[in-house]
Protein backbone atom coordinates (compact mmCIF):
# COMPACT_ATOMS: atom_id res chain seq x y z
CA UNK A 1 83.38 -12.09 -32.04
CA UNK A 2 81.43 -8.68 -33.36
CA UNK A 3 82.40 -6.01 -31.01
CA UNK A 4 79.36 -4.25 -32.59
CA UNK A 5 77.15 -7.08 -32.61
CA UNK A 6 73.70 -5.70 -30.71
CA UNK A 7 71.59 -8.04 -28.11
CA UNK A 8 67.95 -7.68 -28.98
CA UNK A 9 65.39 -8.56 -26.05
CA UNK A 10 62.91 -10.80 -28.14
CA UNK A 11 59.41 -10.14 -26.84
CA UNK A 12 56.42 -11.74 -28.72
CA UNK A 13 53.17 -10.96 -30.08
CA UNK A 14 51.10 -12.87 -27.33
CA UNK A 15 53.20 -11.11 -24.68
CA UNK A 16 52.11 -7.47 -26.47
CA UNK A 17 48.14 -9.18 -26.29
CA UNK A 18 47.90 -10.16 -22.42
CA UNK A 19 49.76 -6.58 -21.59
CA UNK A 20 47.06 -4.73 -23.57
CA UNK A 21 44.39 -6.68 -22.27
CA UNK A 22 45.44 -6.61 -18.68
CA UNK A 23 46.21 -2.93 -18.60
CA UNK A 24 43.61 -1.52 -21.62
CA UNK A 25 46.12 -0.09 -23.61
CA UNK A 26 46.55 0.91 -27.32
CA UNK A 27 50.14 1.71 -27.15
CA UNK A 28 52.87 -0.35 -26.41
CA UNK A 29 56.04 1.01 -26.09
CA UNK A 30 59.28 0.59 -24.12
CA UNK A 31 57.98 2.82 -21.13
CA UNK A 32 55.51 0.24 -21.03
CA UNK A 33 57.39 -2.66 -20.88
CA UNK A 34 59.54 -1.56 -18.57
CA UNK A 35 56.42 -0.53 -16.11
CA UNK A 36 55.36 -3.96 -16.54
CA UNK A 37 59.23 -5.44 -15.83
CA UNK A 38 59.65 -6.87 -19.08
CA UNK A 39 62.85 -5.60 -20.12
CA UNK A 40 65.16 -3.21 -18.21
CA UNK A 41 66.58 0.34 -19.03
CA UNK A 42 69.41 -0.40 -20.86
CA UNK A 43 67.78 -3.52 -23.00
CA UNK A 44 66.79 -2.70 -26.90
CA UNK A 45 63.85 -4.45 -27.53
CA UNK A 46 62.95 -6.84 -31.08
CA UNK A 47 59.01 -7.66 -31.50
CA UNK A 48 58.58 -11.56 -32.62
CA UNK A 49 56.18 -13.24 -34.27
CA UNK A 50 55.26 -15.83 -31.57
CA UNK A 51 51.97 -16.11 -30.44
CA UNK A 52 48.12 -14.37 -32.46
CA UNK A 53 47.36 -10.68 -31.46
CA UNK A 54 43.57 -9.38 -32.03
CA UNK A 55 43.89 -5.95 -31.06
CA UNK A 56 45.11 -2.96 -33.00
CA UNK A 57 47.75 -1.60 -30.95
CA UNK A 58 50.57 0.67 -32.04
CA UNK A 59 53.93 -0.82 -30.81
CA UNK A 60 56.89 0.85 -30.71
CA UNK A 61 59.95 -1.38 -30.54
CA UNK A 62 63.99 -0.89 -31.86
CA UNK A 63 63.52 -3.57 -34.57
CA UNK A 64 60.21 -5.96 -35.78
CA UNK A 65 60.69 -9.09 -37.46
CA UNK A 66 58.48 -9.25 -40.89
CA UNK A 67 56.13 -11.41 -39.91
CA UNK A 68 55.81 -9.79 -36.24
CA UNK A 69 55.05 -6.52 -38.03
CA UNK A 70 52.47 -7.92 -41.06
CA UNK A 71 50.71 -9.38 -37.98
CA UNK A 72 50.12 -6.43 -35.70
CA UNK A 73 49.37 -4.15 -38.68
CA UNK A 74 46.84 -7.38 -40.38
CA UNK A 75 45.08 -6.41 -36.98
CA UNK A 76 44.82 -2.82 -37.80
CA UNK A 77 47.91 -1.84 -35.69
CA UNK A 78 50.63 0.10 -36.18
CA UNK A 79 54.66 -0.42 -35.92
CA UNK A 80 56.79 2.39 -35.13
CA UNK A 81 60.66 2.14 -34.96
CA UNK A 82 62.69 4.01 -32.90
């Protein structure tokens, strides 16, 4: 086993949707989804490609997968790593 190996917390797109709809945001970020009980202090978070977003949010995640981050930014989003 990878000692080093690193546990992502996979959240997807349609998650990032409903939380920006229900709470009128434009930023998603970890504070966020921790607020909202999605993921816990020490998680590290990976956006996925599952599900259609609409809005243009910026999101700021630890890791996007390609198609995850063509989608948000085909909505006129932004993707920050951290």
């Amino acid at each position: 086993k990878n000692i080093n190996r690193v546990e992502y917390k996979p959240v997807n797109l349609d998650l990032l949707q409903s939380l920006a709809e229900a709470k009128n945001l434009t930023k998603i970020g970890l504070d966020e989804l921790r607020a909202a009980g999605f993921i816990n202090s020490r998680q590290v978070v990976k956006i996925l490609a599952g599900g259609t977003i609409s809005k243009a949010l910026t999101v700021e995640a630890n890791a996007f997968s390609k198609a995850a981050a063509a989608a948000i930014e085909a909505a006129g989003g932004t993707t920050v790593k951290l």
